[in-house]
N, C-alpha and C. Protein backbone atom coordinates (compact mmCIF):
# COMPACT_ATOMS: atom_id res chain seq x y z
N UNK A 1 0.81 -1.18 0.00
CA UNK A 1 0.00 0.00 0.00
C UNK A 1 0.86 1.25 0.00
N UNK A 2 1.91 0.93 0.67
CA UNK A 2 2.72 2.10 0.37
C UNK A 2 3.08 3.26 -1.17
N UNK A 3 3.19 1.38 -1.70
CA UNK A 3 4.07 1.83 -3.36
C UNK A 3 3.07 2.84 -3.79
N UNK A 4 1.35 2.12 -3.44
CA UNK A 4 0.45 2.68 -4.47
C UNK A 4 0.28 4.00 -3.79
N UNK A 5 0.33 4.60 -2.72
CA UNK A 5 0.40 6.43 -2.24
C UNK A 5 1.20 7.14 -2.70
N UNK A 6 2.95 6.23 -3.00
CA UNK A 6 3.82 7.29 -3.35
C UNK A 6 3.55 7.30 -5.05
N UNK A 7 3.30 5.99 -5.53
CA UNK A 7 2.64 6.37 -7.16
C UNK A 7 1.18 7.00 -7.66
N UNK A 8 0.50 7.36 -6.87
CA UNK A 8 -0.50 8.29 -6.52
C UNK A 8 -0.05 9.79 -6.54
N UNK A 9 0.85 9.76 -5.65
CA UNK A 9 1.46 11.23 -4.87
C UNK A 9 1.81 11.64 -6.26
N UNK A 10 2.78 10.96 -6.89
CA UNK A 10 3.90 11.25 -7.89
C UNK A 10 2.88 11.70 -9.02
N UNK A 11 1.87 10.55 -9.51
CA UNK A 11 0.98 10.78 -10.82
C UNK A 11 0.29 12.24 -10.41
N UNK A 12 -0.27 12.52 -8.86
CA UNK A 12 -0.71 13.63 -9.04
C UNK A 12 0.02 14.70 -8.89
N UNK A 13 1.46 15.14 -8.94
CA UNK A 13 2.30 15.96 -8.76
C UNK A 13 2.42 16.01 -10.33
N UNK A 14 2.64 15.26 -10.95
CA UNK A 14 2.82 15.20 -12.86
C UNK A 14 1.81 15.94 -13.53
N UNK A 15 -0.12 15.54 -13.00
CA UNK A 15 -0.67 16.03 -12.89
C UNK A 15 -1.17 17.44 -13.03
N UNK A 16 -0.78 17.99 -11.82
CA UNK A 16 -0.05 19.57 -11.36
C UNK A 16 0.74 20.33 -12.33
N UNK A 17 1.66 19.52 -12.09
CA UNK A 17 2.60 20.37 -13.49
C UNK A 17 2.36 20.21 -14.92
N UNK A 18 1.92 19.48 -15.23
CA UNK A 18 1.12 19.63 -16.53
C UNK A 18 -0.10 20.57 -16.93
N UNK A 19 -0.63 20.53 -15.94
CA UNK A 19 -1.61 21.61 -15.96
C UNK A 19 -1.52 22.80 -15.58
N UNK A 20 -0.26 23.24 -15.20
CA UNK A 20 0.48 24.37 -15.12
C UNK A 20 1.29 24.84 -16.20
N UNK A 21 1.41 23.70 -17.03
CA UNK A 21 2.35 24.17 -18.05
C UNK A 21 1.35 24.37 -19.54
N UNK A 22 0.22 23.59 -19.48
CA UNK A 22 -1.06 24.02 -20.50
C UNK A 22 -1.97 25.71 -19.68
N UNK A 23 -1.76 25.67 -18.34
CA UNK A 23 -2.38 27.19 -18.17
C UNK A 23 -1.42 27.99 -18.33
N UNK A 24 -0.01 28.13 -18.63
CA UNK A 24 0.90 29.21 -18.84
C UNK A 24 0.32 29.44 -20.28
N UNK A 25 0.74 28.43 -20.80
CA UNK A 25 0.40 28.10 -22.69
C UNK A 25 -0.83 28.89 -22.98
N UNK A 26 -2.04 28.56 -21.87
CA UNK A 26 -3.11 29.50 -22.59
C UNK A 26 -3.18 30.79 -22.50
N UNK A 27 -2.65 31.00 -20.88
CA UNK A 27 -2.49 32.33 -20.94
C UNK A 27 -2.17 33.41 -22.31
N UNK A 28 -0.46 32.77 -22.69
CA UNK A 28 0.24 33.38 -23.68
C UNK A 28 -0.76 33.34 -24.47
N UNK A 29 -1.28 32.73 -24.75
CA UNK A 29 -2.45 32.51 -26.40
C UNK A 29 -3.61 33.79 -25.87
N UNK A 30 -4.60 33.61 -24.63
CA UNK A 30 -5.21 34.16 -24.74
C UNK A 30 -4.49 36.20 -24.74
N UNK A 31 -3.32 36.15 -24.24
CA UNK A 31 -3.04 37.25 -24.68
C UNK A 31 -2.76 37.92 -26.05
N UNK A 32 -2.13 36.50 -27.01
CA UNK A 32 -1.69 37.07 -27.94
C UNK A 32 -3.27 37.15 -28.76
N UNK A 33 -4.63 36.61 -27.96
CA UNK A 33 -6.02 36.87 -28.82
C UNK A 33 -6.14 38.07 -28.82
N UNK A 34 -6.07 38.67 -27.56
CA UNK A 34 -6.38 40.24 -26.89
C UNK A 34 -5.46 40.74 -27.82
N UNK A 35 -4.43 40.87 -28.11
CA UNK A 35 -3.51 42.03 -28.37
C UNK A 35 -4.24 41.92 -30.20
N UNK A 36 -4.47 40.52 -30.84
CA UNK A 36 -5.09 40.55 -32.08
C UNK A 36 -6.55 41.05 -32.44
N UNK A 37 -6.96 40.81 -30.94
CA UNK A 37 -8.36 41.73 -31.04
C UNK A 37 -8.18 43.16 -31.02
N UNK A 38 -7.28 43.83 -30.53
CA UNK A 38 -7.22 45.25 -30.83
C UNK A 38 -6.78 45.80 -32.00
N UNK A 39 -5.76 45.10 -32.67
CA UNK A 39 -5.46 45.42 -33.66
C UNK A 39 -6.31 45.19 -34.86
N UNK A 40 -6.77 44.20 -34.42
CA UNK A 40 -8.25 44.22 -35.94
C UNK A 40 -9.02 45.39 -35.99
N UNK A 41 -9.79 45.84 -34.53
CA UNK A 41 -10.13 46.68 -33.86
C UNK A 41 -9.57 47.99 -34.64
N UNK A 42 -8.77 48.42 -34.32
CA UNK A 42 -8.00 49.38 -34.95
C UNK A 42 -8.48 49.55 -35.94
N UNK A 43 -8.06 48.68 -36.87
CA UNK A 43 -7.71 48.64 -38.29
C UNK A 43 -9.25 48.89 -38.62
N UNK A 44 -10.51 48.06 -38.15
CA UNK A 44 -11.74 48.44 -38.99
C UNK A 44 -11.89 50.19 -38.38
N UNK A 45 -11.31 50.94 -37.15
CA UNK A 45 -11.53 52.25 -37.14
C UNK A 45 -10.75 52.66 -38.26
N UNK A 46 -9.97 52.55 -38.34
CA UNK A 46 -8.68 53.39 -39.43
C UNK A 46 -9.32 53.27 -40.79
N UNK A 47 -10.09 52.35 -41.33
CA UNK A 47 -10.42 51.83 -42.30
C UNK A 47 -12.10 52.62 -42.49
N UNK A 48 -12.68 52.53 -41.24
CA UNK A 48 -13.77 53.88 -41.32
C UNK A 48 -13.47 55.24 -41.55
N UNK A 49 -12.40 55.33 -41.05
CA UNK A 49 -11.84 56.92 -40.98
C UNK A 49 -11.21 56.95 -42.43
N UNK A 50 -11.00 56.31 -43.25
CA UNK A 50 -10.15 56.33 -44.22
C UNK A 50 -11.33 56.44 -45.72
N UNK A 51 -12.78 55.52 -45.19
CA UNK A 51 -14.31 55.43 -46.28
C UNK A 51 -14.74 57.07 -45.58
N UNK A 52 -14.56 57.67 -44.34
CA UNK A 52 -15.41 58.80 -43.95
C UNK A 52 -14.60 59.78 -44.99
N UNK A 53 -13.07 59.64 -45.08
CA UNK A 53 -11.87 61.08 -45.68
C UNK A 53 -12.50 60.79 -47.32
N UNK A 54 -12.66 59.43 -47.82
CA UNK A 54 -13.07 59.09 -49.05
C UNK A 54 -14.13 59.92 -49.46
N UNK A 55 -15.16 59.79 -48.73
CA UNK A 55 -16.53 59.99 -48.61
C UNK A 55 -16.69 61.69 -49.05
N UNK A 56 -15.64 61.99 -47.72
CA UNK A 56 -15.69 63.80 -48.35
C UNK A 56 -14.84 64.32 -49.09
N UNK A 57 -13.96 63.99 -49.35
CA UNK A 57 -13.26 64.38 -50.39
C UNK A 57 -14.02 64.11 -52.04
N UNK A 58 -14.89 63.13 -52.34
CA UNK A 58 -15.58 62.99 -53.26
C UNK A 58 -17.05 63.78 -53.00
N UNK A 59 -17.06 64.07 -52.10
CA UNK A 59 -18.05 65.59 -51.93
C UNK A 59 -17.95 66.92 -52.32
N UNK A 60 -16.61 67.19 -51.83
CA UNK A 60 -16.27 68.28 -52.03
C UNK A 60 -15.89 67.82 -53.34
N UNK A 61 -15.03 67.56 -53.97
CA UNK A 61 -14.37 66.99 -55.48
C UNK A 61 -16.16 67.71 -56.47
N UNK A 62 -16.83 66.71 -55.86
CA UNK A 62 -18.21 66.97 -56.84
C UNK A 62 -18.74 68.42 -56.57
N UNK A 63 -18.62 68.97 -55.30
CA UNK A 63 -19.05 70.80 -55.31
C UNK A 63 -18.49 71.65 -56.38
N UNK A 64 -16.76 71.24 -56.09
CA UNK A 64 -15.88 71.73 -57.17
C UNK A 64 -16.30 71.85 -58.13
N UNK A 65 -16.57 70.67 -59.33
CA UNK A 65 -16.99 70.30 -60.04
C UNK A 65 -18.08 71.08 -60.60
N UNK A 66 -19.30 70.77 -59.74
CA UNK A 66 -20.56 71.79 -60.01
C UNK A 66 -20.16 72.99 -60.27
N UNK A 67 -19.41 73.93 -59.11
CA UNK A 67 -18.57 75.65 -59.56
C UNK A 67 -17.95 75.36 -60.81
N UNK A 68 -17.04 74.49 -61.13
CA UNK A 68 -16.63 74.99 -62.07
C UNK A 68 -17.55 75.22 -63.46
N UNK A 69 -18.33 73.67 -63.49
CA UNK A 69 -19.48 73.36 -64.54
C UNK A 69 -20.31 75.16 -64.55
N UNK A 70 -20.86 75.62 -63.70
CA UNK A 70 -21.36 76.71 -63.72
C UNK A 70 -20.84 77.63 -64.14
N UNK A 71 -19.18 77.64 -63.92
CA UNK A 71 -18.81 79.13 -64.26
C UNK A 71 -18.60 78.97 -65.80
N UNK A 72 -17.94 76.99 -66.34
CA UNK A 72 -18.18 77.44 -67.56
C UNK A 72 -19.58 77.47 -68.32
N UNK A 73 -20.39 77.24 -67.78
CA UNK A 73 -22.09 77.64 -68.50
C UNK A 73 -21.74 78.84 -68.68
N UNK A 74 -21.42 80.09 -67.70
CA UNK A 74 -21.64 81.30 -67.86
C UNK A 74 -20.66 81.79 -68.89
N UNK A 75 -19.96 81.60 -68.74
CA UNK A 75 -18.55 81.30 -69.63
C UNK A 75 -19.40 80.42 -71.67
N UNK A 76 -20.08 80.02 -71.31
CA UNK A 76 -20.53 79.91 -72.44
C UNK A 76 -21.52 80.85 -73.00
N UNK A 77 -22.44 81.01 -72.01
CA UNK A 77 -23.47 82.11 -72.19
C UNK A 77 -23.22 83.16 -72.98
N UNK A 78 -21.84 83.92 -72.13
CA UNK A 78 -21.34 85.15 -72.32
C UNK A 78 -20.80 85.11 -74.20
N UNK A 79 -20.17 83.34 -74.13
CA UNK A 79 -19.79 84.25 -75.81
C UNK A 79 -20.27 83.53 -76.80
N UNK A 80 -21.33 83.04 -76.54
CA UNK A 80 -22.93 82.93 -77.47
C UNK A 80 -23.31 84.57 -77.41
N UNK A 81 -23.43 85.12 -76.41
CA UNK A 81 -23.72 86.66 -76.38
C UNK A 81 -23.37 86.93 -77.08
N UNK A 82 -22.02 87.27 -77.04
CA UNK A 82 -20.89 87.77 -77.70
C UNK A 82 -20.75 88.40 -79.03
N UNK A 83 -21.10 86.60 -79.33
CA UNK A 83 -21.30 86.04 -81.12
C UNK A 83 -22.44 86.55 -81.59
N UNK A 84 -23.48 86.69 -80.65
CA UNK A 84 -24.70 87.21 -81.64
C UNK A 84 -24.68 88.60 -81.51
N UNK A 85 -24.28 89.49 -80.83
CA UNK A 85 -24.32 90.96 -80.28
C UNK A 85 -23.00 91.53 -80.87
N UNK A 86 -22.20 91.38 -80.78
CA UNK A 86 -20.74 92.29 -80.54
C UNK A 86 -20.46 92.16 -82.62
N UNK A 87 -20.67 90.58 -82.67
CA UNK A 87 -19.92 90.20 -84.27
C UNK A 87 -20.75 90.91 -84.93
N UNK A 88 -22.16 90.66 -85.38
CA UNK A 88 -23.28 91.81 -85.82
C UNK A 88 -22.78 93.34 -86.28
N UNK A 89 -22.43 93.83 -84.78
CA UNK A 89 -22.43 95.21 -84.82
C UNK A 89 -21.04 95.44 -85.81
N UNK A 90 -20.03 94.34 -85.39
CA UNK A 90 -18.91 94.93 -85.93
C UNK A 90 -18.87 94.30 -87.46
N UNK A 91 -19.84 93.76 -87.44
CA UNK A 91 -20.00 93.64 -89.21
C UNK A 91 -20.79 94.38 -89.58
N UNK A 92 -21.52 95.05 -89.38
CA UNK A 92 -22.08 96.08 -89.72
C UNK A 92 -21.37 97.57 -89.50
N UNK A 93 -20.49 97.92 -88.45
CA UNK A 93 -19.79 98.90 -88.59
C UNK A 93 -18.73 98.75 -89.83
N UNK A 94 -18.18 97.51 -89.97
CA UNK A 94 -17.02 97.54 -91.61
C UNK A 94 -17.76 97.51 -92.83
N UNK A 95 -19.29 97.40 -92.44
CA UNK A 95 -20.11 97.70 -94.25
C UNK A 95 -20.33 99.12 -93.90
N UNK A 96 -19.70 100.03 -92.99
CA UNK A 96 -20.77 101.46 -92.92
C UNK A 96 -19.25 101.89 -93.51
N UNK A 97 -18.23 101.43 -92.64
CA UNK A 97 -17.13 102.05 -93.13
C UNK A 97 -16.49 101.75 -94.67
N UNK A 98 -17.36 100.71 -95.12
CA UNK A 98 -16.65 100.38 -96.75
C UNK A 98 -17.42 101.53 -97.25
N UNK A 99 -18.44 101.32 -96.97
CA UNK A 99 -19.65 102.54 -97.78
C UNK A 99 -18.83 103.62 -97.80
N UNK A 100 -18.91 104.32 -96.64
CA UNK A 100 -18.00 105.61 -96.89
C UNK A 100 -16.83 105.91 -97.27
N UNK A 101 -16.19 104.57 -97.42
CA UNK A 101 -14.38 104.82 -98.39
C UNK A 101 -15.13 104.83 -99.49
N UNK A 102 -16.10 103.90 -99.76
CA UNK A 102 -16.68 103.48 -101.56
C UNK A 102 -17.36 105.34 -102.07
N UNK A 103 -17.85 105.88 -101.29
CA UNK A 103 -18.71 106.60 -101.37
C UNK A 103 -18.38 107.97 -101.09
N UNK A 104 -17.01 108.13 -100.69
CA UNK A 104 -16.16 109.29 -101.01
C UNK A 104 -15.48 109.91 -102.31
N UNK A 105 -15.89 111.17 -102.71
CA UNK A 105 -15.55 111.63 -104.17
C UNK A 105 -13.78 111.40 -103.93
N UNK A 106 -13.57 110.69 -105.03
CA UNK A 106 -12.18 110.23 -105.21
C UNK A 106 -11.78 111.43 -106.32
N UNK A 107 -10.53 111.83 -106.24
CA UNK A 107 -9.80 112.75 -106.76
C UNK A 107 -10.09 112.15 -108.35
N UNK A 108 -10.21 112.86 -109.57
CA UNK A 108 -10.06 112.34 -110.89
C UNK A 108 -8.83 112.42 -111.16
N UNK A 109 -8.34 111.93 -111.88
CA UNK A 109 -6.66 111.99 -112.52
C UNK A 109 -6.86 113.23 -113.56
N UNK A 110 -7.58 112.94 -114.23
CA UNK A 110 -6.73 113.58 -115.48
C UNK A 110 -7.40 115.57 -115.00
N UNK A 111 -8.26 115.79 -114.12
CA UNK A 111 -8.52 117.60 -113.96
C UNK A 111 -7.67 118.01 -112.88
């Protein structure tokens, strides 16, 4: 009866340390979960913050866009104007002015 207490004692001392050496083991693991849970963590913030900078920058990009589209409408407006108002007049001021070179008594040669 002896043998079988001290091979008792012994199996549960093996026991012990085995299961000390699988709870160190998990420990390390469950830390290295934690430290991987933050960093995922992270990364989907950084990765929001990165669709939010996206988000407005293609906002603003498209405001831009609109100003500029507008200024060239007006920018077109102006020389459709232009073309129908300004060219007109000044074709009609070089037929007033041919008229009056055409229509000035020119010197005769031979009196």
């Amino acid at each position: 009866m002896n043998l079988e207490n001290i091979f008792i004692s012994i199996s549960g001392i093996l026991i012990v340390m085995l299961l000390g050496i699988i709870g160190f083991f998990l420990k390390r693991q469950i830390t290295v979960i934690e430290s991987l849970t933050e960093s995922v963590n992270a990364l989907k913030i950084s990765q929001e913050i990165g669709r939010a900078n996206d988000n407005n920058i293609r906002v603003n990009c498209m405001d831009r866009h609109n100003i500029i589209n507008k200024r060239l409408d007006n920018c077109e407006d102006f020389v459709l104007f232009c073309n129908d108002t300004v060219k007109p007049n000044i074709r009609r001021q070089q037929k007033i002015t041919k008229l009056k070179n055409d229509t000035q008594v020119q010197p005769q040669m031979g009196q």
